[in-house]
C-alpha atoms as a PDB file:
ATOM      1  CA  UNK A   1      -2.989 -28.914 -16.538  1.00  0.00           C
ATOM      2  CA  UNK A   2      -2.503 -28.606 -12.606  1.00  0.00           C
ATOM      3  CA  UNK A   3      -4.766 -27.897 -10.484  1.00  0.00           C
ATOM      4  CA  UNK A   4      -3.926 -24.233  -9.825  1.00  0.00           C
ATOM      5  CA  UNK A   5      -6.777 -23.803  -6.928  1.00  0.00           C
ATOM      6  CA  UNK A   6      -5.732 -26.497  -4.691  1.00  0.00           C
ATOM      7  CA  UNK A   7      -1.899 -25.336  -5.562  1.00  0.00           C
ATOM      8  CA  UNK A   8      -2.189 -21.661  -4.607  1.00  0.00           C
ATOM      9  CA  UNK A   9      -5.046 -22.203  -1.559  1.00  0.00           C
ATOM     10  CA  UNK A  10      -2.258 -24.747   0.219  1.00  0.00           C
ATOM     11  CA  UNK A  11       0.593 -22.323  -0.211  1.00  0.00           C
ATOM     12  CA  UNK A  12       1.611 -19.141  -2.301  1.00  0.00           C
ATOM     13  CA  UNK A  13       5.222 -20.177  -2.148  1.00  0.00           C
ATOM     14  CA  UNK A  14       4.527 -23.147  -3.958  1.00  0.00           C
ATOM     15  CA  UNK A  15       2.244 -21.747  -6.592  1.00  0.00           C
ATOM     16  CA  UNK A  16       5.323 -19.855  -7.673  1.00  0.00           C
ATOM     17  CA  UNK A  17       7.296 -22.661  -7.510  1.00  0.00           C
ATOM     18  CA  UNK A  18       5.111 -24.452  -9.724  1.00  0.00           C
ATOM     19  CA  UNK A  19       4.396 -21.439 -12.121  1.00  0.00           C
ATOM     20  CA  UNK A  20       7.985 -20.946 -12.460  1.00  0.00           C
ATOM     21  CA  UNK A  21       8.469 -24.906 -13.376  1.00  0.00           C
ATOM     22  CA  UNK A  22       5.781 -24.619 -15.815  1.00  0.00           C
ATOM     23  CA  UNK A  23       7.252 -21.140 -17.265  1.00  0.00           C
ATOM     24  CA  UNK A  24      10.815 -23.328 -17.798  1.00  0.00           C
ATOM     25  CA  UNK A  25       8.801 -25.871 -19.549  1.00  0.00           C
ATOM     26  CA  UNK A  26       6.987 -23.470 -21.782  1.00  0.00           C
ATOM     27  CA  UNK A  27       3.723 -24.075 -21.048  1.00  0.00           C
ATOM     28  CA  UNK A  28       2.386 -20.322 -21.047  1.00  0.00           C
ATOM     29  CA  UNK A  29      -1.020 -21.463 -20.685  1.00  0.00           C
ATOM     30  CA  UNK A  30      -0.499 -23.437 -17.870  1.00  0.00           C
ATOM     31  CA  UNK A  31       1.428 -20.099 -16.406  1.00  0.00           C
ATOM     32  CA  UNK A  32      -1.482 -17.997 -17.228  1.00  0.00           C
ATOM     33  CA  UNK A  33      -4.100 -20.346 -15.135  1.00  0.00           C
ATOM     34  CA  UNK A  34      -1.741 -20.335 -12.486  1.00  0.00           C
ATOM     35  CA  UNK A  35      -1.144 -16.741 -11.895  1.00  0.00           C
ATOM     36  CA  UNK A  36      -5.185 -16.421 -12.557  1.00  0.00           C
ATOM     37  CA  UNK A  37      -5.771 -18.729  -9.495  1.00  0.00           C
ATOM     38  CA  UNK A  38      -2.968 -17.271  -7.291  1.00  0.00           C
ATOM     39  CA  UNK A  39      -4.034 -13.480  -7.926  1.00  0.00           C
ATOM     40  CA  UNK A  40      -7.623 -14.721  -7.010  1.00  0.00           C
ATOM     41  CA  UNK A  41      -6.641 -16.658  -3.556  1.00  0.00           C
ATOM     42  CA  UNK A  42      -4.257 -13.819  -2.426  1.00  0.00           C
ATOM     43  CA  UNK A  43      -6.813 -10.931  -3.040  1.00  0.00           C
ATOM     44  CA  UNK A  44      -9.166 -13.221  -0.861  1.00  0.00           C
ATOM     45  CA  UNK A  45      -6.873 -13.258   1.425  1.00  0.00           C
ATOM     46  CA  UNK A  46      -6.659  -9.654   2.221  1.00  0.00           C
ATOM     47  CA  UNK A  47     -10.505  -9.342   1.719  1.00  0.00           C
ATOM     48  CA  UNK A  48     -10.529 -11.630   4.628  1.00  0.00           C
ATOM     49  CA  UNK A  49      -8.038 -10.474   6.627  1.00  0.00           C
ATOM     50  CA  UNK A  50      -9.636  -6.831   6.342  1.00  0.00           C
ATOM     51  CA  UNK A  51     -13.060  -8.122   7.230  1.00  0.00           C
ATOM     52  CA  UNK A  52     -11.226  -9.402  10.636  1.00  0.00           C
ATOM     53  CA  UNK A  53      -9.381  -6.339  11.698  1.00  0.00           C
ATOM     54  CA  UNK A  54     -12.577  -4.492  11.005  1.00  0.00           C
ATOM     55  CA  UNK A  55     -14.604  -7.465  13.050  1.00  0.00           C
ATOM     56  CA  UNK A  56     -12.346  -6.923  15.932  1.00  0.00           C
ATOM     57  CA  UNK A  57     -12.292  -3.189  16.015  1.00  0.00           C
ATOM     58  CA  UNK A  58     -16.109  -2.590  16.203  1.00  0.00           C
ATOM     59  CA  UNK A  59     -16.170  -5.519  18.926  1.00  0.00           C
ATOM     60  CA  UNK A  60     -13.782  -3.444  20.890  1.00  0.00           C
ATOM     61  CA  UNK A  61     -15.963  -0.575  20.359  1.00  0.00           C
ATOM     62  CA  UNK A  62     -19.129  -2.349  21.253  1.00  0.00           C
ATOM     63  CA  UNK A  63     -17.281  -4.058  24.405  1.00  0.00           C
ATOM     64  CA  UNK A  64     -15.929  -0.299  25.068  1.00  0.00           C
ATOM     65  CA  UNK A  65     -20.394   0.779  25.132  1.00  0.00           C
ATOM     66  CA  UNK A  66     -21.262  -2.436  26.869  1.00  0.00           C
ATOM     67  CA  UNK A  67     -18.411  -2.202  29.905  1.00  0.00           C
ATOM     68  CA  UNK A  68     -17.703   1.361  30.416  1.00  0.00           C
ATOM     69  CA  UNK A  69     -15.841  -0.036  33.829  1.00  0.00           C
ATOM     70  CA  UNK A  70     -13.880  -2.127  32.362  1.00  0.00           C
ATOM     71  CA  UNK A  71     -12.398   0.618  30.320  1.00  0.00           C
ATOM     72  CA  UNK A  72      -8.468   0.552  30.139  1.00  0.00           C
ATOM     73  CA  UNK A  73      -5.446   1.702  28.329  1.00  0.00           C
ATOM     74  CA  UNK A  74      -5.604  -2.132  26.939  1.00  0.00           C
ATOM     75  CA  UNK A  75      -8.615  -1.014  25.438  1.00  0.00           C
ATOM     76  CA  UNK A  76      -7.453   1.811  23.734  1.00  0.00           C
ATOM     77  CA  UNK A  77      -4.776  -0.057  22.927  1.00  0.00           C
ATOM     78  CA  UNK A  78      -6.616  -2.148  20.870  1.00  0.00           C
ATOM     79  CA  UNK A  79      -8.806   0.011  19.037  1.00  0.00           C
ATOM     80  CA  UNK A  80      -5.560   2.434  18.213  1.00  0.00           C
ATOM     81  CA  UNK A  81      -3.868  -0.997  16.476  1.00  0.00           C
ATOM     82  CA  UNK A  82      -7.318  -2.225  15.067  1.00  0.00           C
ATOM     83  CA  UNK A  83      -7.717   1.400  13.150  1.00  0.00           C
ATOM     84  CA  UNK A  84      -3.949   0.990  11.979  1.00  0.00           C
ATOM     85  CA  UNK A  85      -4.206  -2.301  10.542  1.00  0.00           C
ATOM     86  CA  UNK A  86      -7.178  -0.797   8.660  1.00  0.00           C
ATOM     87  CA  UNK A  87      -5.220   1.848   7.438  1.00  0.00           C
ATOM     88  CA  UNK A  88      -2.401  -0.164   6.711  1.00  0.00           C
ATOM     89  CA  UNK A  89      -4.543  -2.949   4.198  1.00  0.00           C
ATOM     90  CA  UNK A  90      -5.747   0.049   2.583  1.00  0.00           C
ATOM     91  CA  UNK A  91      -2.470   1.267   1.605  1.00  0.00           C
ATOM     92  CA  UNK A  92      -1.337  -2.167   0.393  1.00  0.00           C
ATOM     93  CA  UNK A  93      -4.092  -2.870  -1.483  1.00  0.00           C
ATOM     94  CA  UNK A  94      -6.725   0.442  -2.949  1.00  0.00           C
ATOM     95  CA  UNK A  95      -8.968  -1.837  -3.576  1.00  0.00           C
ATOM     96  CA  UNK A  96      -9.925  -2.372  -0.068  1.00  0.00           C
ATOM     97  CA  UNK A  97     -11.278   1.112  -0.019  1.00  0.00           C
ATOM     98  CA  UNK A  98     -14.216   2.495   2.101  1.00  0.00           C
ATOM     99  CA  UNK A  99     -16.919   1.436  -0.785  1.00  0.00           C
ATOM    100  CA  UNK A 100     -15.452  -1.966  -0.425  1.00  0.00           C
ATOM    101  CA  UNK A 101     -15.755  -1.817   3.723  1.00  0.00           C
ATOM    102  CA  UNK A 102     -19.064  -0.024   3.611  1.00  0.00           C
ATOM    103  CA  UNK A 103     -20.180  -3.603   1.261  1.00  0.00           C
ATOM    104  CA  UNK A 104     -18.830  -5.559   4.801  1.00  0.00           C
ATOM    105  CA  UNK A 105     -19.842  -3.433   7.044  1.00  0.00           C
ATOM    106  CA  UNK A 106     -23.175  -5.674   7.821  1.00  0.00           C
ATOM    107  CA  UNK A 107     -21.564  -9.011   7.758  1.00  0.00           C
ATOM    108  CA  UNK A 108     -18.588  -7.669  10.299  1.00  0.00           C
ATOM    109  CA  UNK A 109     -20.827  -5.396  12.400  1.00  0.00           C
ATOM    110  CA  UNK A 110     -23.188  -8.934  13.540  1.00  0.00           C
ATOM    111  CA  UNK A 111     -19.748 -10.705  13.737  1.00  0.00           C
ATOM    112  CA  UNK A 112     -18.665  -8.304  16.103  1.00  0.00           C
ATOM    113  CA  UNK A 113     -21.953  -8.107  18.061  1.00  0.00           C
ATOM    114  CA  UNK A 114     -21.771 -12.130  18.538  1.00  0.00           C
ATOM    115  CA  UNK A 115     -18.121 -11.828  19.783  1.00  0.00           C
ATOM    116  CA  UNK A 116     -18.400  -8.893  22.343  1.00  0.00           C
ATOM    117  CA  UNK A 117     -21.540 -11.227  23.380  1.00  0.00           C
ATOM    118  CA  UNK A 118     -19.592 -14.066  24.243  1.00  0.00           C
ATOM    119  CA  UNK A 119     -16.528 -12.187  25.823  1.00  0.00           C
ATOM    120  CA  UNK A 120     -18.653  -9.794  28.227  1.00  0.00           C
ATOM    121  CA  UNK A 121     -21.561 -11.877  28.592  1.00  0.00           C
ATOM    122  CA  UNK A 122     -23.450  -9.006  28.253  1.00  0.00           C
ATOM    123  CA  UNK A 123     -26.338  -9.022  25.643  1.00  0.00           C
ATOM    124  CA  UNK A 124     -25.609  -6.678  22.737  1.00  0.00           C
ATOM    125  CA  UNK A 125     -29.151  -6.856  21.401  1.00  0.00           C
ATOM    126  CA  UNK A 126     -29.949  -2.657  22.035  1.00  0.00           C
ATOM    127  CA  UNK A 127     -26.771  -1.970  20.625  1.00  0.00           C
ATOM    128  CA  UNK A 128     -28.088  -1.680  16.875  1.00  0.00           C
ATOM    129  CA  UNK A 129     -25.196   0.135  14.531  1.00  0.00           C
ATOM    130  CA  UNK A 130     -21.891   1.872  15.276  1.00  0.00           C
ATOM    131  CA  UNK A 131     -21.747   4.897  12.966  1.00  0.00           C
ATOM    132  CA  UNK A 132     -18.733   5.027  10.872  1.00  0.00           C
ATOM    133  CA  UNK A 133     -17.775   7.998  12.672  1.00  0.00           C
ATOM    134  CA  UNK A 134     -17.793   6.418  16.064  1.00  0.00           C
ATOM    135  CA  UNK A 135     -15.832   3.393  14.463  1.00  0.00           C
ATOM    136  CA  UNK A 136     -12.778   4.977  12.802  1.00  0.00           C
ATOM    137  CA  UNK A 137     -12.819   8.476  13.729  1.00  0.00           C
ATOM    138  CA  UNK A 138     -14.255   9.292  17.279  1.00  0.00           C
ATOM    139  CA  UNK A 139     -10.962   9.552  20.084  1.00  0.00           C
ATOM    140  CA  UNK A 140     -11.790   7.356  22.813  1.00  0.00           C
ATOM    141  CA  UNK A 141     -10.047   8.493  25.998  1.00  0.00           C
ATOM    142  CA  UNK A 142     -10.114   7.001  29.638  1.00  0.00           C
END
């Protein structure tokens, strides 16, 4: 039996490859593992790559609060493309619905905090929740 974990975490390409050399040998069991493991390290994947697009978009938000002088079309810029690659995860994959976000929302709101921290300098201690509102709905104009 391979070791489907190590297989699909180092690449995706070559957990099909693999899959599809153990599918030509017949070894359906060995298939079935495989696709297992790969489903699992590809839907972590996009769990991950949601909970940075979110992480980035509330630390634009938060670095929007902290530095309203600093304020810039850059800035909107990045909030606008944040919000789409939300959107856009979503529509790829249902299962990173708002329940699912709402379950991250902790974990990528102190991430955010501790990154618009070190970029501004600025302490972001008063600054204790972003609504979800004021996060993916609220315009933000210059």
């Amino acid at each position: 039996m391979k070791n489907w974990i190590e297989i699909a975490s180092h690449s995706e390409l070559s957990a099909v490859q693999e899959l599809k050399k153990s599918y030509e040998e017949g070894d359906l069991i060995d298939v079935e593992e495989g696709l297992t493991q790969l489903i699992d390290v590809m839907a972590k994947a996009e769990q991950r790559a949601l909970l940075s697009h979110i992480n980035n978009l509330i630390m634009h938000i938060i670095k929007w609060n902290l530095q309203p002088e600093k304020r810039s079309r850059s800035w909107l810029k990045n909030i606008f493309n944040a919000r789409n690659e939300v959107e856009f995860a979503q529509e790829y994959n249902p299962s990173l619905n708002n329940n699912y976000i709402e379950s991250i929302w902790e974990k990528a709101f102190s991430k955010a905090k501790k990154g618009a921290e070190i970029e501004t300098g600025i302490s972001t201690a008063k600054i204790e929740t972003l609504t979800w509102q004021e996060v993916f709905e609220q315009e933000y104009n210059l």
